[in-house]
C-alpha atoms as a PDB file:
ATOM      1  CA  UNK A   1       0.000   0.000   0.000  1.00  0.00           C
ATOM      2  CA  UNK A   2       1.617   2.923  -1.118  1.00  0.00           C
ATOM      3  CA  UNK A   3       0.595   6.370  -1.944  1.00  0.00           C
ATOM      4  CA  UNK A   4       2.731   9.195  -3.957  1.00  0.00           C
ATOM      5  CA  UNK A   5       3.540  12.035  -1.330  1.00  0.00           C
ATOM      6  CA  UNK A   6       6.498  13.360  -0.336  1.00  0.00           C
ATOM      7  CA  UNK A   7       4.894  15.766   2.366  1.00  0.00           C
ATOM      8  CA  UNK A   8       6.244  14.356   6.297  1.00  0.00           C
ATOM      9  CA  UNK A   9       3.992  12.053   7.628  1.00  0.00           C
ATOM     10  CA  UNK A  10       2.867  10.221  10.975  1.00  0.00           C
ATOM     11  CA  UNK A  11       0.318   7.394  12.034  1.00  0.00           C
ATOM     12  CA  UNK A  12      -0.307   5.025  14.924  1.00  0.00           C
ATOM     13  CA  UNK A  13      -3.254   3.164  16.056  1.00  0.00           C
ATOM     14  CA  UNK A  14      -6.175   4.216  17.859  1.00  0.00           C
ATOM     15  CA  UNK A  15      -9.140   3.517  19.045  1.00  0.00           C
ATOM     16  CA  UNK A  16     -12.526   4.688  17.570  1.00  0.00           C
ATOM     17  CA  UNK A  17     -16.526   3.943  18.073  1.00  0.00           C
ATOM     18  CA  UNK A  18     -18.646   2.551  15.930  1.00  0.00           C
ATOM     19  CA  UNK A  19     -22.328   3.803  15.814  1.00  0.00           C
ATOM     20  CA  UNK A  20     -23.945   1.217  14.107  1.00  0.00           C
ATOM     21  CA  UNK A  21     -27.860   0.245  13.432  1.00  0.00           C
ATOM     22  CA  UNK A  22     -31.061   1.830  11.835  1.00  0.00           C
ATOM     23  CA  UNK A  23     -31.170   4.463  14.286  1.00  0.00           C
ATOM     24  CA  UNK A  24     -27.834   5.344  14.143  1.00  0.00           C
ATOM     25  CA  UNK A  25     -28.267   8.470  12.216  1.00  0.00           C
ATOM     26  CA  UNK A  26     -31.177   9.663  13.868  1.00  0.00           C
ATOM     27  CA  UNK A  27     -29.448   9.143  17.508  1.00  0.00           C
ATOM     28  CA  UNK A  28     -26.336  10.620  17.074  1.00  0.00           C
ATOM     29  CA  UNK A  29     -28.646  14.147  15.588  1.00  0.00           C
ATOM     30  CA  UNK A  30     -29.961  13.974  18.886  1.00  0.00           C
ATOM     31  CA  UNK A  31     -26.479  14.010  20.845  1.00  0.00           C
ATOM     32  CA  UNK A  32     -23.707  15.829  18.394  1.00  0.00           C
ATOM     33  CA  UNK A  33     -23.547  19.671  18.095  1.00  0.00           C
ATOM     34  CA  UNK A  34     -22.825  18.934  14.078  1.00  0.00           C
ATOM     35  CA  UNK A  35     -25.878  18.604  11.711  1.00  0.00           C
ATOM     36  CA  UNK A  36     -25.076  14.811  10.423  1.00  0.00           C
ATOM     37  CA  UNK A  37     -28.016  14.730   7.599  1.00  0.00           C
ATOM     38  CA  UNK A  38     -26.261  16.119   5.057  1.00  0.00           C
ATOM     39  CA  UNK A  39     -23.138  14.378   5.098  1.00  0.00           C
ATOM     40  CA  UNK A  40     -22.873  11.722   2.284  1.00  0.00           C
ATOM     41  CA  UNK A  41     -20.868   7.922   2.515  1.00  0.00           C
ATOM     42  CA  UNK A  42     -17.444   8.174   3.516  1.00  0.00           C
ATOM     43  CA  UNK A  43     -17.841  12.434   4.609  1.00  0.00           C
ATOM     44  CA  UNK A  44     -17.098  14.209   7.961  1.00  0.00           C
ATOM     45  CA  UNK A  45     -17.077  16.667  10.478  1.00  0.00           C
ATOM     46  CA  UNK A  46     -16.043  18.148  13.559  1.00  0.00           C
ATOM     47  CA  UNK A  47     -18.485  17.899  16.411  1.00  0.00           C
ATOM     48  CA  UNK A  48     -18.825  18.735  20.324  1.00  0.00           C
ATOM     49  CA  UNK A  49     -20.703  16.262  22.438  1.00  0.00           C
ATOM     50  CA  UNK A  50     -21.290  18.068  25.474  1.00  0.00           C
ATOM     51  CA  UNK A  51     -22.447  17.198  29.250  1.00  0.00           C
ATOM     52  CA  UNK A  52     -26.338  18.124  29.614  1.00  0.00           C
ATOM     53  CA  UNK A  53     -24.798  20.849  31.642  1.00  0.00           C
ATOM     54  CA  UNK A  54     -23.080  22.610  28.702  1.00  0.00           C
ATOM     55  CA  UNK A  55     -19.678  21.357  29.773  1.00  0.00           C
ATOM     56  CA  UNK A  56     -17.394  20.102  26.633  1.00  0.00           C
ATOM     57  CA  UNK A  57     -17.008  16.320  26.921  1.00  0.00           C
ATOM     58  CA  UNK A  58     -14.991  15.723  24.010  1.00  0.00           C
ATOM     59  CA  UNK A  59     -14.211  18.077  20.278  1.00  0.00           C
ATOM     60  CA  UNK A  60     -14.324  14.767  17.735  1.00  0.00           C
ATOM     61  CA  UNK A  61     -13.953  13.658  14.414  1.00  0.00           C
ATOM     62  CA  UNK A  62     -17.720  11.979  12.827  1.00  0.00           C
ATOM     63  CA  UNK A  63     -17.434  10.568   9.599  1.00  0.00           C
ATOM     64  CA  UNK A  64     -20.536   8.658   7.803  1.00  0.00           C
ATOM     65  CA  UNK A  65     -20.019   5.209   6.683  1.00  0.00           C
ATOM     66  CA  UNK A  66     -23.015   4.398   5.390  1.00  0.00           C
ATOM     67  CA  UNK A  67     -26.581   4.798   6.008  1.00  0.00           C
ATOM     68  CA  UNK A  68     -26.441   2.867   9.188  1.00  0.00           C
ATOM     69  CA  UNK A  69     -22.821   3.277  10.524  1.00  0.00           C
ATOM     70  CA  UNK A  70     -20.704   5.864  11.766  1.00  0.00           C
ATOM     71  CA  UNK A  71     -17.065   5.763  12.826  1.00  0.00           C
ATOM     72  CA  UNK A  72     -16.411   8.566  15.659  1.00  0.00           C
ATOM     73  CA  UNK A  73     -12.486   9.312  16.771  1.00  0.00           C
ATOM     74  CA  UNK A  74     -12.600  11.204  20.300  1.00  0.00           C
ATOM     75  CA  UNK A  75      -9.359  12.539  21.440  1.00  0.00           C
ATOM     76  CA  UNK A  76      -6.228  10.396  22.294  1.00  0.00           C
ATOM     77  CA  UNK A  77      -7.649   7.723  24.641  1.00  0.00           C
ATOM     78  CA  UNK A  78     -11.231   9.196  24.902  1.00  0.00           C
ATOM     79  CA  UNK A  79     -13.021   6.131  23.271  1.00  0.00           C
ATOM     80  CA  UNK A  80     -14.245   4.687  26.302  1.00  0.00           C
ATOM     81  CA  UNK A  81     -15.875   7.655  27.677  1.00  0.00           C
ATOM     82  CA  UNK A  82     -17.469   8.450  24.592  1.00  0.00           C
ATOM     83  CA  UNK A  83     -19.241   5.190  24.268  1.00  0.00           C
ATOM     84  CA  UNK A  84     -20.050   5.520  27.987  1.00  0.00           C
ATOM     85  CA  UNK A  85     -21.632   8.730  27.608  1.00  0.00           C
ATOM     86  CA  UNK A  86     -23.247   7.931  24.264  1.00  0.00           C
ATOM     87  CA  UNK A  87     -24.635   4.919  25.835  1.00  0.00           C
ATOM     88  CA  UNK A  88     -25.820   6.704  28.781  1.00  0.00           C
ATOM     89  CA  UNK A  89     -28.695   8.560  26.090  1.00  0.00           C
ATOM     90  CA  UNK A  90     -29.348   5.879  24.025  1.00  0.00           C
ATOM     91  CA  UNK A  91     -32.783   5.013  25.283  1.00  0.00           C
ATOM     92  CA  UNK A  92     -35.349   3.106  23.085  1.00  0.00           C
ATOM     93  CA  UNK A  93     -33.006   3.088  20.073  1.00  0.00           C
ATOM     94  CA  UNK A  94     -31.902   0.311  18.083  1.00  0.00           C
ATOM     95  CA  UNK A  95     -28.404   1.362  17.700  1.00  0.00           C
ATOM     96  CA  UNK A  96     -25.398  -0.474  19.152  1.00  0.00           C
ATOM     97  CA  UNK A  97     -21.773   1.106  20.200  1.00  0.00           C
ATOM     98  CA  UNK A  98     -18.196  -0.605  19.966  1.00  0.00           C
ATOM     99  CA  UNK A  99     -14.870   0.166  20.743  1.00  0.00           C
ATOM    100  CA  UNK A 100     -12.294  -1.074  18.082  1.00  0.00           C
ATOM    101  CA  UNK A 101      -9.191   0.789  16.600  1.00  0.00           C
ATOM    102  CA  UNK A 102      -7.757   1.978  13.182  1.00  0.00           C
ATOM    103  CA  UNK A 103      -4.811   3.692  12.235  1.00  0.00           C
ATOM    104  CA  UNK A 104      -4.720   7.164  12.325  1.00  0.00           C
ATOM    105  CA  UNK A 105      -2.645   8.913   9.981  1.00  0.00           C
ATOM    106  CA  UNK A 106      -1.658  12.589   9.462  1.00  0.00           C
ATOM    107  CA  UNK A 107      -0.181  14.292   6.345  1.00  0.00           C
ATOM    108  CA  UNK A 108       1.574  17.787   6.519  1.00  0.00           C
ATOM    109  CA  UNK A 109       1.491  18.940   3.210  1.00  0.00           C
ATOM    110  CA  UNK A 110      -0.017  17.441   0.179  1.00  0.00           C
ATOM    111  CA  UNK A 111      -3.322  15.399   0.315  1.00  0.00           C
ATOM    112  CA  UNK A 112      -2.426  12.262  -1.435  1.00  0.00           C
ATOM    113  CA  UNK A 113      -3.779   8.817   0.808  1.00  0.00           C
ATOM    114  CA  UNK A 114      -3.059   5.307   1.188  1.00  0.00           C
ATOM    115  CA  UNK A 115      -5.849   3.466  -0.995  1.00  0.00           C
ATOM    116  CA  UNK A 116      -7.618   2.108   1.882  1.00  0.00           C
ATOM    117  CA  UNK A 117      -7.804   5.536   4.140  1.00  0.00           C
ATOM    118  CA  UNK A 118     -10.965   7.249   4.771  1.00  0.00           C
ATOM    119  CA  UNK A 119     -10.172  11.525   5.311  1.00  0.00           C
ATOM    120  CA  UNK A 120     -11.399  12.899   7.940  1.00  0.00           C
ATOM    121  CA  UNK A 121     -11.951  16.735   8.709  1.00  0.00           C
ATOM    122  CA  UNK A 122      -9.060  18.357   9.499  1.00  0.00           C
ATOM    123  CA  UNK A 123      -7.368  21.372  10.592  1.00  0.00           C
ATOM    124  CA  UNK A 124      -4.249  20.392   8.068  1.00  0.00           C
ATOM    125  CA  UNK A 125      -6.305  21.046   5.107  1.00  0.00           C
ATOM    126  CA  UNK A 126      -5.809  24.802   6.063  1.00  0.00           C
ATOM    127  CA  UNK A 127      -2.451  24.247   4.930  1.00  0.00           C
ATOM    128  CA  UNK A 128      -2.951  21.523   2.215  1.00  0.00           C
ATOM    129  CA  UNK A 129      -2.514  18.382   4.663  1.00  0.00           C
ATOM    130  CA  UNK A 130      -4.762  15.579   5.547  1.00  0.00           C
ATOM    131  CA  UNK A 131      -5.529  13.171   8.320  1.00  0.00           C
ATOM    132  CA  UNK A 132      -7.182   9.959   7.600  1.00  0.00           C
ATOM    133  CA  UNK A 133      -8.255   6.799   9.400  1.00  0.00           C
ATOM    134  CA  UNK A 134      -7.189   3.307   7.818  1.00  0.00           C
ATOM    135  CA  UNK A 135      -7.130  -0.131   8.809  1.00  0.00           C
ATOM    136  CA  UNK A 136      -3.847  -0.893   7.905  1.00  0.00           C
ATOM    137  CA  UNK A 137      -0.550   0.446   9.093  1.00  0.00           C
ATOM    138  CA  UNK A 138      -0.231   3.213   6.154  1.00  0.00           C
ATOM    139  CA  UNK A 139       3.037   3.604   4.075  1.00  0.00           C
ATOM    140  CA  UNK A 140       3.935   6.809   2.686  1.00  0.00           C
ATOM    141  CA  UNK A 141       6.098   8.376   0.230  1.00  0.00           C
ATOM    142  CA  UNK A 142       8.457  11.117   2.188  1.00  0.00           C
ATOM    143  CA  UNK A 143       9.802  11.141   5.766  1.00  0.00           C
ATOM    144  CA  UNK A 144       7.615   9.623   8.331  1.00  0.00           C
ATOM    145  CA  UNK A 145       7.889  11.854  11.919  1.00  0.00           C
ATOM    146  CA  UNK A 146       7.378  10.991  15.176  1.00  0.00           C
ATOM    147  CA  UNK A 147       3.485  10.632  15.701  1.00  0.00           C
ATOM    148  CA  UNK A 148       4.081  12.494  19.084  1.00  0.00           C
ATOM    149  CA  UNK A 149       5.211  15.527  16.983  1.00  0.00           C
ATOM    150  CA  UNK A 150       2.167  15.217  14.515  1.00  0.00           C
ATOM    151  CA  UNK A 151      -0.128  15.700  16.965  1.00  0.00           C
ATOM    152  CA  UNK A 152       1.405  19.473  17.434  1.00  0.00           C
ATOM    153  CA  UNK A 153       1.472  20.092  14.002  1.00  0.00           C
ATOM    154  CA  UNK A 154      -1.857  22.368  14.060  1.00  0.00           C
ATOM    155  CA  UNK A 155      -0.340  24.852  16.372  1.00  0.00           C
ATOM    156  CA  UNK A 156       1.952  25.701  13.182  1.00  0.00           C
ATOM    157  CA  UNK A 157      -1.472  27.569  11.591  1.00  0.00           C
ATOM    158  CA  UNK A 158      -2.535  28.010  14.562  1.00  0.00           C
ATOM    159  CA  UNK A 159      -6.094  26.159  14.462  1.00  0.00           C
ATOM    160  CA  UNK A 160      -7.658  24.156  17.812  1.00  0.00           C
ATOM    161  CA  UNK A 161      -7.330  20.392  17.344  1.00  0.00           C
ATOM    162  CA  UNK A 162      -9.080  17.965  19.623  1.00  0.00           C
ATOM    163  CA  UNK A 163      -5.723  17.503  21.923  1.00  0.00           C
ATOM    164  CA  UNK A 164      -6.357  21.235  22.765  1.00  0.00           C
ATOM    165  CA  UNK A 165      -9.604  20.943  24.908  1.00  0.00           C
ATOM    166  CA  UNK A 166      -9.385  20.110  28.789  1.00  0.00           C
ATOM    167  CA  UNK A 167     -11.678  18.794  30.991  1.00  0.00           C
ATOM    168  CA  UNK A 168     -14.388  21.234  32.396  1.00  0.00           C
ATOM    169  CA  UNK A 169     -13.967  23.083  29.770  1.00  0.00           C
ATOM    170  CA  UNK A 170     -16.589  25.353  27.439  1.00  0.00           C
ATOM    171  CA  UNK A 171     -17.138  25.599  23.794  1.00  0.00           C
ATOM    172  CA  UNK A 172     -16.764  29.329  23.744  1.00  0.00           C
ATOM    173  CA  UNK A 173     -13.112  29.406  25.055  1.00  0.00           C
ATOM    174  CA  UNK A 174     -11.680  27.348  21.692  1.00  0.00           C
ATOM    175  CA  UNK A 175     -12.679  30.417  20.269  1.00  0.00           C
ATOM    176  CA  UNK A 176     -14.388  31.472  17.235  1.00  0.00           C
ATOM    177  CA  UNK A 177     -13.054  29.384  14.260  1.00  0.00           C
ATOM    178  CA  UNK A 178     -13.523  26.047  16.268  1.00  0.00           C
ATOM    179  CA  UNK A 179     -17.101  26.830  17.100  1.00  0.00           C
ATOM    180  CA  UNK A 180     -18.504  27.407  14.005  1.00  0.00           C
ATOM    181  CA  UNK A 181     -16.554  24.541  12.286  1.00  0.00           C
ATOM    182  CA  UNK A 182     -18.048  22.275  15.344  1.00  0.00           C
ATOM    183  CA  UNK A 183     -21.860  23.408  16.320  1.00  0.00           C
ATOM    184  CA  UNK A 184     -24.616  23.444  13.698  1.00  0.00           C
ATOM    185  CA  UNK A 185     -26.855  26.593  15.309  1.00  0.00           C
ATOM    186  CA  UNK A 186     -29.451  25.845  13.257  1.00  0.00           C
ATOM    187  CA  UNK A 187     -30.054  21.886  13.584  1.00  0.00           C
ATOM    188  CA  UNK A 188     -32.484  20.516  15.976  1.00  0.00           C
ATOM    189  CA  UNK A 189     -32.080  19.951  20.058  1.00  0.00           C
ATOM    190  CA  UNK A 190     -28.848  18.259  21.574  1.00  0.00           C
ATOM    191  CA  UNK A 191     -27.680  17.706  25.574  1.00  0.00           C
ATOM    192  CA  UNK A 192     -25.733  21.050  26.251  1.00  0.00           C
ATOM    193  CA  UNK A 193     -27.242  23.290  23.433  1.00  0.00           C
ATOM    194  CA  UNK A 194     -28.803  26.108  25.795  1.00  0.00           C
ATOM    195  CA  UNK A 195     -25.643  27.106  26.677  1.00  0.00           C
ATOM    196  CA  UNK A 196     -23.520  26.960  23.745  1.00  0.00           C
ATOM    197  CA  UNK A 197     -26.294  28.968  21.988  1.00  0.00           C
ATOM    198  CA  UNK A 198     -26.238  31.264  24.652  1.00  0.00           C
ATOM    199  CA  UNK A 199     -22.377  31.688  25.047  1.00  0.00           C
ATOM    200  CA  UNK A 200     -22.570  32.585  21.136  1.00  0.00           C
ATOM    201  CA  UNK A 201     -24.808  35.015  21.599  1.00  0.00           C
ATOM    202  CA  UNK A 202     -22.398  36.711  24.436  1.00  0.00           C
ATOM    203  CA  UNK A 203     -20.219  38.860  23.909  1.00  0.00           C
ATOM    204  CA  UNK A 204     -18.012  38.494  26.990  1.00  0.00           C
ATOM    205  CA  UNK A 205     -15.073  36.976  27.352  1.00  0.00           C
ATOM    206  CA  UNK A 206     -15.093  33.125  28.470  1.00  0.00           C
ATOM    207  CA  UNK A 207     -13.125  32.556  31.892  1.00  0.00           C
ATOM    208  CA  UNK A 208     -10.306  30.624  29.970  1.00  0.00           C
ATOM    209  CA  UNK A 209      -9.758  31.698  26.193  1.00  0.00           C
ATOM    210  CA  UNK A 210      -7.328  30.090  24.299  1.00  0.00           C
ATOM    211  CA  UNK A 211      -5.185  31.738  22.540  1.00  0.00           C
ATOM    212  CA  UNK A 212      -2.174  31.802  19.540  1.00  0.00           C
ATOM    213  CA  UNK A 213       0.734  32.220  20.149  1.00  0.00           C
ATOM    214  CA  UNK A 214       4.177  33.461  18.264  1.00  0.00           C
ATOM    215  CA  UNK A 215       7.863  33.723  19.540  1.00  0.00           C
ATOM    216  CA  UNK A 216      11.290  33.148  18.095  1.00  0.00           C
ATOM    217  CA  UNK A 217      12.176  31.584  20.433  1.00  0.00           C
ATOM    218  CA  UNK A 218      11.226  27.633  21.042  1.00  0.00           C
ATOM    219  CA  UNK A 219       8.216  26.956  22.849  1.00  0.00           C
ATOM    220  CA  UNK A 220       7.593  23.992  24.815  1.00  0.00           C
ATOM    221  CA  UNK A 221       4.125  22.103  25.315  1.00  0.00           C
ATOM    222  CA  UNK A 222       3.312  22.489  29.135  1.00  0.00           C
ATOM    223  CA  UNK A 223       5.495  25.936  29.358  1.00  0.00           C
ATOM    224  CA  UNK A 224       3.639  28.945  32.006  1.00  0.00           C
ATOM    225  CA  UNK A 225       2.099  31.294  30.530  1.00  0.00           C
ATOM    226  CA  UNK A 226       3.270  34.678  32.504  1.00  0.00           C
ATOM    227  CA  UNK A 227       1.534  38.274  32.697  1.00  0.00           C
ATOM    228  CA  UNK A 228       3.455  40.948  34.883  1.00  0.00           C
ATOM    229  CA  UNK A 229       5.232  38.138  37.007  1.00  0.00           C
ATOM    230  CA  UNK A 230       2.440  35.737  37.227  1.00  0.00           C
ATOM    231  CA  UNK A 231       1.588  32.487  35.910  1.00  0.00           C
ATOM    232  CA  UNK A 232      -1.463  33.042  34.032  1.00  0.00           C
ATOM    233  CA  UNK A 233      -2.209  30.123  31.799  1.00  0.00           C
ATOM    234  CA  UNK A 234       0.010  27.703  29.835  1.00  0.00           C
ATOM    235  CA  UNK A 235       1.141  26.076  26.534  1.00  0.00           C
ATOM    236  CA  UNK A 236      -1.176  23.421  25.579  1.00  0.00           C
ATOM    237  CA  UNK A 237       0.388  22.601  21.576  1.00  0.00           C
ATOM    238  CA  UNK A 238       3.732  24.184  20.223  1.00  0.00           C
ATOM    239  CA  UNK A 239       5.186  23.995  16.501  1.00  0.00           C
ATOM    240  CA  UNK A 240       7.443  25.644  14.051  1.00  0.00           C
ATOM    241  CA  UNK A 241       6.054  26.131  10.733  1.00  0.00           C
ATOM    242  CA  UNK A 242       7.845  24.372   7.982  1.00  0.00           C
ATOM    243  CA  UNK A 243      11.375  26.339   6.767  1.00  0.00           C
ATOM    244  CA  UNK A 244      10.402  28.857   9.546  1.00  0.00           C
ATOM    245  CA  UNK A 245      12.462  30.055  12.950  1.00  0.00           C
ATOM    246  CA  UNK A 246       9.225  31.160  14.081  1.00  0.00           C
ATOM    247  CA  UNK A 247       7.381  28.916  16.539  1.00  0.00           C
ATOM    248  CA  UNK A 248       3.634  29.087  17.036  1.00  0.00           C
ATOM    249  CA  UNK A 249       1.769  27.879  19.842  1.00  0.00           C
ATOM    250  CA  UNK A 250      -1.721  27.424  21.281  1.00  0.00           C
ATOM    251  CA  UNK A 251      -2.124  28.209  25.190  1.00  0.00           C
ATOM    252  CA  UNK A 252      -5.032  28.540  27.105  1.00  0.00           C
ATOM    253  CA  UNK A 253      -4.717  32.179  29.776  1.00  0.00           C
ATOM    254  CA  UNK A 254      -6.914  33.144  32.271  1.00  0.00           C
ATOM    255  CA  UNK A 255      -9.853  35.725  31.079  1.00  0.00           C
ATOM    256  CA  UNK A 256      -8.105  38.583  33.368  1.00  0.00           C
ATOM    257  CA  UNK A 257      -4.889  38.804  31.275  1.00  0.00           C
ATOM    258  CA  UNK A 258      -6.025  38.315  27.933  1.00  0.00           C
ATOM    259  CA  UNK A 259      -4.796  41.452  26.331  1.00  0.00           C
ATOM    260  CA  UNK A 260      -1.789  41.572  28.781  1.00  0.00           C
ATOM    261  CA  UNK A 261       1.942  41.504  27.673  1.00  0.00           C
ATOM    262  CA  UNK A 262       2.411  38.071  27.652  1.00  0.00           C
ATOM    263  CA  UNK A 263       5.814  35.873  28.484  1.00  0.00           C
ATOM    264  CA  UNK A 264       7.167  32.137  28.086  1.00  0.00           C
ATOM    265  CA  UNK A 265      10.474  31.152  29.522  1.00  0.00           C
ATOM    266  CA  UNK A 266      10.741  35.069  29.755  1.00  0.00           C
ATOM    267  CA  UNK A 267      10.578  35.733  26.098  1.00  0.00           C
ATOM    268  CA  UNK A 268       7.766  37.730  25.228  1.00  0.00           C
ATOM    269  CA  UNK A 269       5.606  36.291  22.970  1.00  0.00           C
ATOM    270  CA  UNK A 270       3.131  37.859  20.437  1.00  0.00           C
ATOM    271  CA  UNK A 271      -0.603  37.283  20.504  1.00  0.00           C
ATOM    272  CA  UNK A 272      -2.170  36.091  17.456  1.00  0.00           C
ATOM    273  CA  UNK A 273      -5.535  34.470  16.204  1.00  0.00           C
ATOM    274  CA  UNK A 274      -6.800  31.424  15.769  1.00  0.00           C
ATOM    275  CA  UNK A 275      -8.551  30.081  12.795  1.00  0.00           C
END
């Protein structure tokens, strides 16, 4: 299995959900903040499934198989809670949930695939990559990079990925550009909608925004986040963009210093937006 592409490229297994039976479709409308209907076989898209509260549980990947199955990728050993909480909801359905796994690859530039991948929305694509799902270990034309160092590879744009969203946390703070590529505003009902239609509507500030970042100096994932002295946030993703001594970065600050003079390792580092 081969595929001509001579962008860097990572993959490793993980695990996914199936959504399977004649309800399937009709269920997961019910649960997702993404309006499913129109997506065709073998189509995606990004999608919050939130705590009845409001409360993010997971940003995740949703791509159609067919009329009756859908293969869901939560965030980097999220698959169990996903099923859990799907499972939790599915009353009176016929629609069954299982965990299983598939190789997950990521292309930086170019958007070639191995024959047997299914794409799958991406924040790459911003910059002419792809991700994919496959069920065979992929193998790729060009240098293959540590799948570690994929996973940062959106902070390069910068663009929220689903690594980027902690627990407790709310739709509104992974800003602008992730909310309107993950919530349909105009579907029907879904556990959590109130408030994510009502955050929208807002104005204000969320209590912790995330933000970009830019610095030439190196940034490194985990890093505080300072404001006059104090530790206001931290580094959450950190890349340099291709042929660049610039790195970018995605942190998450508390709401009182976003507009501060902001500092990592005592380099100050510019503020700049997401997409």
């Amino acid at each position: 299995m081969s595929s001509e592409i001579s962008s860097p490229w990572a993959a490793q297994i993980r695990g996914v959900v199936l959504v399977e039976g004649p309800d399937a479709e009709v269920f997961l409308q019910s649960q997702l903040s993404q309006d499913l209907a129109s997506l065709g076989d073998g189509r995606g898209a990004w999608s919050f499934i939130l705590q009845p509260e409001g409360r993010l549980g997971q940003l995740l990947r949703v791509t159609r198989q067919d009329d009756d199955g859908w293969i869901l990728l939560p965030p980097v050993g999220g698959e169990e809670a996903l099923r859990a909480r799907l499972k939790r909801f599915a009353i009176r359905v016929k629609v069954s949930f299982s965990e299983t796994q598939r190789w997950h690859g990521l292309c930086r530039f170019g958007t070639a695939l191995p024959s047997d991948g299914i794409e799958i929305p991406s924040v790459l694509t911003l910059v002419g990559g792809s991700e994919f799902l496959s069920p065979e270990e992929p193998v790729l034309q060009g240098p293959r990079a540590s799948y570690g160092e994929a996973l940062h590879w959106h902070a390069s744009i910068p663009a929220v990925d689903d690594g980027d969203v902690g627990e407790d946390a709310i739709a509104s703070e992974l800003g602008e550009a992730a909310m309107n590529r993950a919530v349909s505003f105009t579907k029907g009902c879904y556990p959590g909608q109130e408030l994510v239609a009502r955050l929208d509507a807002r104005s204000a500030l969320p209590p912790r925004p995330l933000v970009g970042l830019e610095s030439r100096h190196d940034i490194v994932v985990g890093s505080p986040i300072e404001a006059d002295g104090d530790v206001v946030g931290h580094v959450l993703s950190a890349c340099a963009p291709a042929n660049s001594r610039v790195w970018r970065a995605i942190g998450v600050v508390k709401r009182s210093a976003y507009g501060s003079a902001l500092k990592i390792s005592g380099e100050p580092v510019a503020v700049i937006s997401l997409v």
